[in-house]
C-alpha atoms as a PDB file:
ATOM      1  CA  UNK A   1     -19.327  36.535 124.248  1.00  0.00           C
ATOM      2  CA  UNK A   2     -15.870  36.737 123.533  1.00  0.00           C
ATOM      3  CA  UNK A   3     -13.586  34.573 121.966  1.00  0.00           C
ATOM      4  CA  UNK A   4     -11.347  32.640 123.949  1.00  0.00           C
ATOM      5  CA  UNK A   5      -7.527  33.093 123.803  1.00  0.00           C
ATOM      6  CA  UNK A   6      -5.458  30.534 122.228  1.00  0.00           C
ATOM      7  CA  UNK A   7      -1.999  31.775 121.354  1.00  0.00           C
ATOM      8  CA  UNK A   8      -0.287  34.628 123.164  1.00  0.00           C
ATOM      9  CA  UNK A   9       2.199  36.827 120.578  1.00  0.00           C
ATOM     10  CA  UNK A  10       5.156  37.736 122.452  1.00  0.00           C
ATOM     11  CA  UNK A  11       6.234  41.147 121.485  1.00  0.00           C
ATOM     12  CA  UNK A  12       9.977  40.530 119.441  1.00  0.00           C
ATOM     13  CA  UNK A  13      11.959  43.712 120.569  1.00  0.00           C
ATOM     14  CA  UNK A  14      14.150  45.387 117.690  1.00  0.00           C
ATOM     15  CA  UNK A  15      18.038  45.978 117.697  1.00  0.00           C
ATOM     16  CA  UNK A  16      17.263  49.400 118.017  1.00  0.00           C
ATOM     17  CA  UNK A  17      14.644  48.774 121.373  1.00  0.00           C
ATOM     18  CA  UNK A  18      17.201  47.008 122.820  1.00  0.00           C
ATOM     19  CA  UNK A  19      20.476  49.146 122.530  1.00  0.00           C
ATOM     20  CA  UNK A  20      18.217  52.095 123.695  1.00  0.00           C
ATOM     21  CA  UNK A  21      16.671  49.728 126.480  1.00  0.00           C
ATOM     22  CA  UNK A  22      20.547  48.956 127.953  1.00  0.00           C
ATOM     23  CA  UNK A  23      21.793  52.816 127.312  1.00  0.00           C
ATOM     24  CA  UNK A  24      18.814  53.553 129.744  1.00  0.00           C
ATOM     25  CA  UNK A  25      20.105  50.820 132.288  1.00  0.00           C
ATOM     26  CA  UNK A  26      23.049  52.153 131.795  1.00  0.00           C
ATOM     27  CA  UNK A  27      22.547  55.902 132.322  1.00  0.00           C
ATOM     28  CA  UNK A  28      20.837  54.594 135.542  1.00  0.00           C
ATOM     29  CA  UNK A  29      23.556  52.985 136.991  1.00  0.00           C
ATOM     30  CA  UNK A  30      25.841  55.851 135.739  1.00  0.00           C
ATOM     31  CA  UNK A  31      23.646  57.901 137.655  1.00  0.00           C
ATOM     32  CA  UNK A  32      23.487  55.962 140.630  1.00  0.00           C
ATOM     33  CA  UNK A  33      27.771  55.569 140.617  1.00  0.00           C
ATOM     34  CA  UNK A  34      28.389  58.904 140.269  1.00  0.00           C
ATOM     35  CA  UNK A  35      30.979  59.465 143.323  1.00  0.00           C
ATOM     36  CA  UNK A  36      32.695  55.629 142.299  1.00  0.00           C
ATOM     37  CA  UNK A  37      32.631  56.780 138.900  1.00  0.00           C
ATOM     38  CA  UNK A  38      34.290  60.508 139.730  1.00  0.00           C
ATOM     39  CA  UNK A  39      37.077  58.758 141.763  1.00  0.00           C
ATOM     40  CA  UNK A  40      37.870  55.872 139.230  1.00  0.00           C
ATOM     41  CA  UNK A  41      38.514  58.791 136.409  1.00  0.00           C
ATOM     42  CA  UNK A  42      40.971  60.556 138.717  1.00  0.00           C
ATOM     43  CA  UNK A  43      42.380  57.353 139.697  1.00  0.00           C
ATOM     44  CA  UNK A  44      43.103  56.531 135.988  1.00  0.00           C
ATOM     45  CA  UNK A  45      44.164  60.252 135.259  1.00  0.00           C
ATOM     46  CA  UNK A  46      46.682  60.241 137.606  1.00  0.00           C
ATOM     47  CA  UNK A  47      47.963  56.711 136.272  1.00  0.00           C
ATOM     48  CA  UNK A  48      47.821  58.243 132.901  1.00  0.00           C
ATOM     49  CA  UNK A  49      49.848  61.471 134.489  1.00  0.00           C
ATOM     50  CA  UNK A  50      52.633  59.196 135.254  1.00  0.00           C
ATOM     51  CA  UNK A  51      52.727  56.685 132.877  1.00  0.00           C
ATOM     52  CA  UNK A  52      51.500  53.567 134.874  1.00  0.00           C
ATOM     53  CA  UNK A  53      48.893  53.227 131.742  1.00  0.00           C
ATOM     54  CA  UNK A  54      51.412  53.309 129.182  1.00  0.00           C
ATOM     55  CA  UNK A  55      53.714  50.829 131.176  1.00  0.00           C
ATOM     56  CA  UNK A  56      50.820  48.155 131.574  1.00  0.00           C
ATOM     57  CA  UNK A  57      49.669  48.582 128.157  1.00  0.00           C
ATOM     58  CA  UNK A  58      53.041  47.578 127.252  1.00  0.00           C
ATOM     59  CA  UNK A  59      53.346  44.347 129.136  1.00  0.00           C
ATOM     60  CA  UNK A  60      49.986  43.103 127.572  1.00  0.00           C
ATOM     61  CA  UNK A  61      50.778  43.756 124.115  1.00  0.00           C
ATOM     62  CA  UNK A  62      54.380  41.702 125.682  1.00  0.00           C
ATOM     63  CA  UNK A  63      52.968  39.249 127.487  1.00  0.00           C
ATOM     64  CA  UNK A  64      54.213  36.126 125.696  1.00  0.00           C
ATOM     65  CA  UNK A  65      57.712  37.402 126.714  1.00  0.00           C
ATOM     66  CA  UNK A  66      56.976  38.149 130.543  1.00  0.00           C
ATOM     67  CA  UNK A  67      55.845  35.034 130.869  1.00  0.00           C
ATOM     68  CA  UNK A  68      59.196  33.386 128.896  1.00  0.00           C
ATOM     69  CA  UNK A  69      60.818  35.528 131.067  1.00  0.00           C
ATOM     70  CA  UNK A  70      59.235  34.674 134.354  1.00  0.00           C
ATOM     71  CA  UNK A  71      59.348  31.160 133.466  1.00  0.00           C
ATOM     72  CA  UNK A  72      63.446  31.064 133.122  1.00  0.00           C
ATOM     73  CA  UNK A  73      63.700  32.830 136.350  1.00  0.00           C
ATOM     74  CA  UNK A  74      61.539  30.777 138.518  1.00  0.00           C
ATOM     75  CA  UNK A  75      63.141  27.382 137.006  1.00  0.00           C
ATOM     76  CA  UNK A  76      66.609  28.441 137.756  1.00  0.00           C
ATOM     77  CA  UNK A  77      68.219  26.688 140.565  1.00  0.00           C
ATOM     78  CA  UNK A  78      68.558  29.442 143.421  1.00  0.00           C
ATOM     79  CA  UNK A  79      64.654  29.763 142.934  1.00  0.00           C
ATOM     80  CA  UNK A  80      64.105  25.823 143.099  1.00  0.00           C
ATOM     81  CA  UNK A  81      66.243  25.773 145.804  1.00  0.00           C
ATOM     82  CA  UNK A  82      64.396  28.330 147.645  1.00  0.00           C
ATOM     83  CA  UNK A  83      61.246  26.681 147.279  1.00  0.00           C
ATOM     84  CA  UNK A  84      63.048  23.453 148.636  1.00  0.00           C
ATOM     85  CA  UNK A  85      64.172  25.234 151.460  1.00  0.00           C
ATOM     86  CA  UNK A  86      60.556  26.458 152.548  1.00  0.00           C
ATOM     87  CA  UNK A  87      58.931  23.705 151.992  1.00  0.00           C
ATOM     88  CA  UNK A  88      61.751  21.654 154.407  1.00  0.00           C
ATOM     89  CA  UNK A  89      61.345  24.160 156.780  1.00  0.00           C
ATOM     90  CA  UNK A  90      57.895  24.132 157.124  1.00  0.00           C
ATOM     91  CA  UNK A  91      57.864  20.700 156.930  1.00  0.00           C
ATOM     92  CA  UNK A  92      60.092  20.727 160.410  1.00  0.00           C
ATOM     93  CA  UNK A  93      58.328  23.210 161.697  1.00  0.00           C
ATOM     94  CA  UNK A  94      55.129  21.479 161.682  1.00  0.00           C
ATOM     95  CA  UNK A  95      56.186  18.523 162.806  1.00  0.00           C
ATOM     96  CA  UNK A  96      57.168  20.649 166.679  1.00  0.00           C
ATOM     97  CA  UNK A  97      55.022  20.647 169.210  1.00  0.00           C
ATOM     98  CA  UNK A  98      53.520  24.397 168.937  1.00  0.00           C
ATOM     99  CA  UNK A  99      54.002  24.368 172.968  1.00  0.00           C
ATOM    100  CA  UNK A 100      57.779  23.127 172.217  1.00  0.00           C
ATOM    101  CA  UNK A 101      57.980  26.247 170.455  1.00  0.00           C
ATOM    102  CA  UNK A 102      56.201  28.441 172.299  1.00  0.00           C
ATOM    103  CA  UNK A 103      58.353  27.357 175.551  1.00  0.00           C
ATOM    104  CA  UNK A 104      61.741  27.808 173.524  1.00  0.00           C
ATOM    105  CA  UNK A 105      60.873  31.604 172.398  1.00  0.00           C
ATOM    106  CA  UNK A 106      59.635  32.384 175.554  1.00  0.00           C
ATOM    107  CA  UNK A 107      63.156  31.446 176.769  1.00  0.00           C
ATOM    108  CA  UNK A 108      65.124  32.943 174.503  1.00  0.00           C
ATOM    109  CA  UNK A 109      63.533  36.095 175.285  1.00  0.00           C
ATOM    110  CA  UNK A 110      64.042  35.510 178.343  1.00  0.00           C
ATOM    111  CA  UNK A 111      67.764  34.900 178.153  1.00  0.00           C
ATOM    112  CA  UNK A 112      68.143  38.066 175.527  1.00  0.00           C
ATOM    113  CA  UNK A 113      66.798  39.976 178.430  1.00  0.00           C
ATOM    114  CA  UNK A 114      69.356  38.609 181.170  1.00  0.00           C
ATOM    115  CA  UNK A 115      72.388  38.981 178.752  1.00  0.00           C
ATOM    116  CA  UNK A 116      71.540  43.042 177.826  1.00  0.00           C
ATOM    117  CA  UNK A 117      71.102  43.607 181.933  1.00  0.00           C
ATOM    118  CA  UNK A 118      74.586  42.172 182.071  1.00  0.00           C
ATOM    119  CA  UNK A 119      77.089  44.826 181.371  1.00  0.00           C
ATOM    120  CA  UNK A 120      80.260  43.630 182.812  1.00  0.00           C
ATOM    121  CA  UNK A 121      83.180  43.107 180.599  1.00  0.00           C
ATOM    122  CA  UNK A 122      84.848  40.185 183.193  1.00  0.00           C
ATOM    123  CA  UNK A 123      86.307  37.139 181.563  1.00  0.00           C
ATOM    124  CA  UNK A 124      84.603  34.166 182.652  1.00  0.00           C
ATOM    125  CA  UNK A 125      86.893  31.434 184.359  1.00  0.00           C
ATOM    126  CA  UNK A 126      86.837  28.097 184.411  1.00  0.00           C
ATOM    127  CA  UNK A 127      85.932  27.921 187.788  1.00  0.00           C
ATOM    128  CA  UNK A 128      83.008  30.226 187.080  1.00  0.00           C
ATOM    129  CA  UNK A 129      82.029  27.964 184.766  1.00  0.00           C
ATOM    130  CA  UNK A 130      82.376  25.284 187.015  1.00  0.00           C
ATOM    131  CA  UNK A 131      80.419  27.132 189.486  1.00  0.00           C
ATOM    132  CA  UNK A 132      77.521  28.463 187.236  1.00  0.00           C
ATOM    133  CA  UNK A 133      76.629  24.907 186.027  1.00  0.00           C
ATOM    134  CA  UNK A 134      75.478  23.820 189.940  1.00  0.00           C
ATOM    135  CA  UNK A 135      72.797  27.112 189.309  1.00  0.00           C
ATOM    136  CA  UNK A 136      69.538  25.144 187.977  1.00  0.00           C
ATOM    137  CA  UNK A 137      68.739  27.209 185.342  1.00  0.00           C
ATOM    138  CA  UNK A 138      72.155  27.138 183.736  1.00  0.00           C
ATOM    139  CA  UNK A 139      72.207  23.122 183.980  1.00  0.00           C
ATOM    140  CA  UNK A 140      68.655  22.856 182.412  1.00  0.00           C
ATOM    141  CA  UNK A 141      69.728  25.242 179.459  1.00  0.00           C
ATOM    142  CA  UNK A 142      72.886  23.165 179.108  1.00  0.00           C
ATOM    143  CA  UNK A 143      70.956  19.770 179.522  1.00  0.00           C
ATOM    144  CA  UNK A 144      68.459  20.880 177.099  1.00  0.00           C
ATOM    145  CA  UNK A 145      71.327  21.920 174.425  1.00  0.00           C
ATOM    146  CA  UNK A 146      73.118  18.794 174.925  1.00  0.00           C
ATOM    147  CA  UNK A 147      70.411  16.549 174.388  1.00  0.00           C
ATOM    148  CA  UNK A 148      69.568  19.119 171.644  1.00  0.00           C
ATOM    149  CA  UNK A 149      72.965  18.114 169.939  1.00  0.00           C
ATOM    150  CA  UNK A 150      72.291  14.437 170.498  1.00  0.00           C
ATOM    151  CA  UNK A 151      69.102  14.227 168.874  1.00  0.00           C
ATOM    152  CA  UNK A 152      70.659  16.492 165.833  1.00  0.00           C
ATOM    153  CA  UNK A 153      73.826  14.111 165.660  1.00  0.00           C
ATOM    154  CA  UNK A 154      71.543  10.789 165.736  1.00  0.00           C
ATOM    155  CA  UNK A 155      69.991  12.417 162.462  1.00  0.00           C
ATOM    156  CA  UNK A 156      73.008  13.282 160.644  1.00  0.00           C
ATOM    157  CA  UNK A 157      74.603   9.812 161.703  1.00  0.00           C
ATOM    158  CA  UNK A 158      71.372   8.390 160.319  1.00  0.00           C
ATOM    159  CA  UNK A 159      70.829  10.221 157.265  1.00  0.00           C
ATOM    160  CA  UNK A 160      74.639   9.348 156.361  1.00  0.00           C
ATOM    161  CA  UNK A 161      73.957   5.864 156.903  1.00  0.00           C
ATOM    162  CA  UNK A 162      70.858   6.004 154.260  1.00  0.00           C
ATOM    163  CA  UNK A 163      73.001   8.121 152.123  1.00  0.00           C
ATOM    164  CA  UNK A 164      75.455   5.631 151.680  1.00  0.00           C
ATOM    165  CA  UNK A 165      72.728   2.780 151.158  1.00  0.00           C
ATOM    166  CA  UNK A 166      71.777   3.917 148.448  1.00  0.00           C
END
């Protein structure tokens, strides 16, 4: 009878078995990539042709100074400010009801449209004015700008008020 098995010897591969076990692999996958691999070499060719290679080879070996460089730029003011600016804006612009919104661009559109199909060059009277503000769609537009330029005056009053507090 045979003996029984108590130890099992793992086979230790050399540097040499492994470097030729991954060139395999990789002549496999080389193989396999062929098309990719044909288009990424005239890809980089052509970036070679006209200098794109030499160019970003140039800004890693200067990288410490694009960043010094982007750095000053995006902490001067008119950049700060800029970021300010969006982030107010879509601050307000969250804060409006998308159906608000949605209603207002609809009209303006529709008001662009009614001032290009006007093409007469008449001065507009008082009287006409008079008269156009008894038409419903005027008086809404005007309502809805005058309480427009309430709301927007409360805010400035208020904002001056708080200004001055502190």
């Amino acid at each position: 009878m045979a003996i029984p098995v108590t130890t099992i010897k793992k086979k230790k591969l050399t540097e040499e078995e492994i470097r030729q076990e991954r060139l395999a692999e990789l002549q496999s996958l080389i193989a396999d990539q062929e098309q990719a691999l044909n288009k990424i070499l005239e890809i980089t060719g052509d970036l070679e042709d006209i200098g794109v290679l030499d160019a970003l080879q140039a800004m890693v070996k200067a990288k410490e100074d694009i960043a010094k460089i982007a750095l000053a730029q995006v902490s001067r003011e008119p950049f700060t400010n800029l970021i300010n600016h969006v982030i107010n804006t879509s601050n307000a612009i969250s804060a409006i009801d998308p159906e608000v919104t949605a209603k207002l661009a609809d009209g303006i559109k529709s008001g662009l449209r009614e001032a290009e199909a006007d093409n007469e060059d008449q001065k507009v009277g008082v009287f006409q004015l008079m008269k156009a503000l008894n038409d419903p769609d005027i008086n809404r537009a005007v309502k809805f700008g005058l309480n427009f330029l309430k709301g927007m005056g409360k805010e400035l009053g208020d904002s001056k008020k708080s200004e001055s507090a502190l």
